[in-house]
Protein backbone atom coordinates (compact mmCIF):
# COMPACT_ATOMS: atom_id res chain seq x y z
CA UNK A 1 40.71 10.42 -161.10
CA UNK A 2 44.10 9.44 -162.04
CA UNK A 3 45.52 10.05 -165.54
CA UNK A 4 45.01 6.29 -165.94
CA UNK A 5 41.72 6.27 -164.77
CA UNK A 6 40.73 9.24 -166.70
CA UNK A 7 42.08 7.89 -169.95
CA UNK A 8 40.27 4.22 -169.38
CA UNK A 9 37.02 6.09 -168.34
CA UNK A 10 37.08 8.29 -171.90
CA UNK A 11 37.90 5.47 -173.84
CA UNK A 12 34.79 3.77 -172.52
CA UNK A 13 31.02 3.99 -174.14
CA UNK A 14 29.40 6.97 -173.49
CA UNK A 15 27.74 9.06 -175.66
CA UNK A 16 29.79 12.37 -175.61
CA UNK A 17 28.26 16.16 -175.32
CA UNK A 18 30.59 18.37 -177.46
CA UNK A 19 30.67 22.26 -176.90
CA UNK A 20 32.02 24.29 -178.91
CA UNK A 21 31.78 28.11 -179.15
CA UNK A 22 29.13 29.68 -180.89
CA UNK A 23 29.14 33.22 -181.17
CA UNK A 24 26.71 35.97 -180.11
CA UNK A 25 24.57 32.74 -178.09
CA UNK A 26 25.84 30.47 -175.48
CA UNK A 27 28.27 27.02 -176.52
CA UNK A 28 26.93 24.95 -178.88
CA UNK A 29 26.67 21.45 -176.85
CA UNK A 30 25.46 18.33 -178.86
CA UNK A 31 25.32 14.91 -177.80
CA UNK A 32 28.02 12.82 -180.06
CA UNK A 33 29.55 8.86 -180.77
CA UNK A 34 33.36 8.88 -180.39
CA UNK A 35 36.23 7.05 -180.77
CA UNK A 36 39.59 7.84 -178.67
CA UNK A 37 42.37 6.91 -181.27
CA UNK A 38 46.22 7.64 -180.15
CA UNK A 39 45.30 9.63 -177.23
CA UNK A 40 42.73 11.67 -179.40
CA UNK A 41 38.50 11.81 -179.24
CA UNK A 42 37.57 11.23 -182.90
CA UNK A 43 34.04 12.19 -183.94
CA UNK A 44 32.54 12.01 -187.52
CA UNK A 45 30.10 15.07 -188.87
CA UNK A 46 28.68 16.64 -191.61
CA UNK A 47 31.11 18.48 -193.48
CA UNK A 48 28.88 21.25 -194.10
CA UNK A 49 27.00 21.34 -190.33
CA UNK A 50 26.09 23.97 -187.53
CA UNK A 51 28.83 21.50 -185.72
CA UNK A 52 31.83 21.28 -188.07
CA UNK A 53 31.15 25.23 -189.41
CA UNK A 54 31.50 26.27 -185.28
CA UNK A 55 34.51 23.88 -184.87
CA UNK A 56 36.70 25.47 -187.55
CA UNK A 57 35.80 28.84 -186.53
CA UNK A 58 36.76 28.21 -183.47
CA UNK A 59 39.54 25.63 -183.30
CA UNK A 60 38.99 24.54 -179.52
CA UNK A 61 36.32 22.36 -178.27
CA UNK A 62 35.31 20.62 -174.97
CA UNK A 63 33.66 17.42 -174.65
CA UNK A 64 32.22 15.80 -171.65
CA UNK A 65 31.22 12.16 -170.59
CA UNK A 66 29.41 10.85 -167.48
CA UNK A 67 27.87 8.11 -166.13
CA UNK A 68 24.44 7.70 -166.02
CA UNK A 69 24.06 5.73 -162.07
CA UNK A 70 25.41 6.86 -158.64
CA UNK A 71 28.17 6.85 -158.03
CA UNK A 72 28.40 9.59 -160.68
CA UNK A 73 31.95 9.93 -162.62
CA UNK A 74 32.58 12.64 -165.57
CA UNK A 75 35.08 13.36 -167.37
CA UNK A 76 35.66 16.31 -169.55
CA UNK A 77 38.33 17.24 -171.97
CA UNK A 78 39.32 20.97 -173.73
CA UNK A 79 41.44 21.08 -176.97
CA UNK A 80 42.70 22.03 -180.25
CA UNK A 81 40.73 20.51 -182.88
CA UNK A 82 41.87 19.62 -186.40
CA UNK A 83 39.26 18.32 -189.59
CA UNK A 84 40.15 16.10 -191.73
CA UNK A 85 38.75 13.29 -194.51
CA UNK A 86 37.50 10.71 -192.58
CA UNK A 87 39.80 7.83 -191.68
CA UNK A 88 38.28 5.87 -188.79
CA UNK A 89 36.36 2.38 -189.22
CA UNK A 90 32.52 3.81 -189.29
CA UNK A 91 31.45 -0.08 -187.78
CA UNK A 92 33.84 0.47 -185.43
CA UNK A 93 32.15 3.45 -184.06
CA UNK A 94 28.66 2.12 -184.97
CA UNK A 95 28.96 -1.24 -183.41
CA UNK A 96 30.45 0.60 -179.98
CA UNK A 97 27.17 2.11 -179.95
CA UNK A 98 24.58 0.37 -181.54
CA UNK A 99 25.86 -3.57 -181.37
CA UNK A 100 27.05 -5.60 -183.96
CA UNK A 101 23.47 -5.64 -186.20
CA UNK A 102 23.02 -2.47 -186.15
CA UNK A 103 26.22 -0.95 -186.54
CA UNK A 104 26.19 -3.55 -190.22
CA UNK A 105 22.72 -1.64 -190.94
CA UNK A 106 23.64 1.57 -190.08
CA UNK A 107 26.76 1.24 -192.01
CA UNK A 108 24.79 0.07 -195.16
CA UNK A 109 22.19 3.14 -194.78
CA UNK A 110 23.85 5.97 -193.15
CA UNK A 111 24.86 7.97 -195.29
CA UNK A 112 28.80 8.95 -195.87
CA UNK A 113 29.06 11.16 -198.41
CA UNK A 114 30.05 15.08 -197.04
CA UNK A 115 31.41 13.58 -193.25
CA UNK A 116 35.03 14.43 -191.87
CA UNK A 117 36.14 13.42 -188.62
CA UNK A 118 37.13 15.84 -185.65
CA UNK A 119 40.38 15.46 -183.59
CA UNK A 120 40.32 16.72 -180.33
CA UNK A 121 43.79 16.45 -178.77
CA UNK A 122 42.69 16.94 -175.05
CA UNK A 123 45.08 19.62 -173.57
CA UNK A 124 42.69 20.38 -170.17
CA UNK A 125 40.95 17.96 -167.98
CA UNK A 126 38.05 17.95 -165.31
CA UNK A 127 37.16 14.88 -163.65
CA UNK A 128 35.81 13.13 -160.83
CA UNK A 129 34.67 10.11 -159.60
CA UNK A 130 32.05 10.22 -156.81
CA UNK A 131 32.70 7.08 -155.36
CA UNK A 132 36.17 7.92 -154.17
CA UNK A 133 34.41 10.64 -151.96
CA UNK A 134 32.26 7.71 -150.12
C-alpha cells in the first residue's frame, strides 16, 4: 500500500487487535474500537486493566487491522504509546462501531469512570493489499 492508502485504510472501521508485550507468556493481543486522531490510533481502557498495566510497562505496542473478504488487506502499525485522561468524543467512537442508537445507549450505560485513552504514534508499518497482487 501507499502511505496514502495505508493511512485511509487505518482510519477506516475495523475493529483493531492490539499486542502488547506481556512478560514471561507470549503478546497480549485483544480485539479493540479506535479512533485515528492527528495521525495517532486512540483507544479508551480501563485505567486499572491487564491492557493499560502491560502498555505502561512496556511503552510500545502494535496494532493490526484487516479486512474480513478476499481480496484480503491488513494493515499493522508499531509505536510508542503515551496514557492519558481521556479526551476523545466516546459517541464518536461508539457510533463508528455500533451506529447512531447504540452508540447514544452505550454512551448512557457504559460506564466511564477509571478509562484513559492510549496514543499510539505509529513509527513501523506492515501492509498489504491482496488485490494489487491479482
Amino acid at each position: 500500500m501507499t502511505k496514502a492508502e495505508r493511512n485511509a485504510f487505518l482510519a477506516d472501521v475495523h475493529v483493531g487487535v492490539l499486542a502488547v508485550d506481556e512478560p514471561g507468556r507470549g503478546p497480549c493481543a485483544l480485539p479493540i474500537w479506535y479512533l485515528v486522531e492527528d495521525g495517532e490510533v486512540v483507544i479508551s481502557i480501563g485505567e486499572g486493566s491487564l491492557k493499560a498495566r502491560l502498555l505502561e510497562a512496556a511503552g510500545w505496542a502494535t496494532m493490526t487491522v484487516q479486512t474480513e473478504a478476499a481480496p484480503y488487506k491488513y494493515a499493522s502499525v508499531e509505536g510508542p504509546i503515551t496514557i492519558g485522561p481521556p479526551v476523545h468524543d466516546r459517541f464518536e467512537m461508539a457510533s463508528r462501531y455500533l451506529g447512531e442508537e447504540l452508540a447514544q445507549w452505550y454512551v448512557d450505560n457504559a460506564p466511564t469512570e477509571g478509562t484513559v485513552d492510549v496514543r499510539l504514534r505509529p513509527e513501523r508499518w506492515r501492509t498489504h493489499d491482496f488485490a494489487k497482487a491479482l
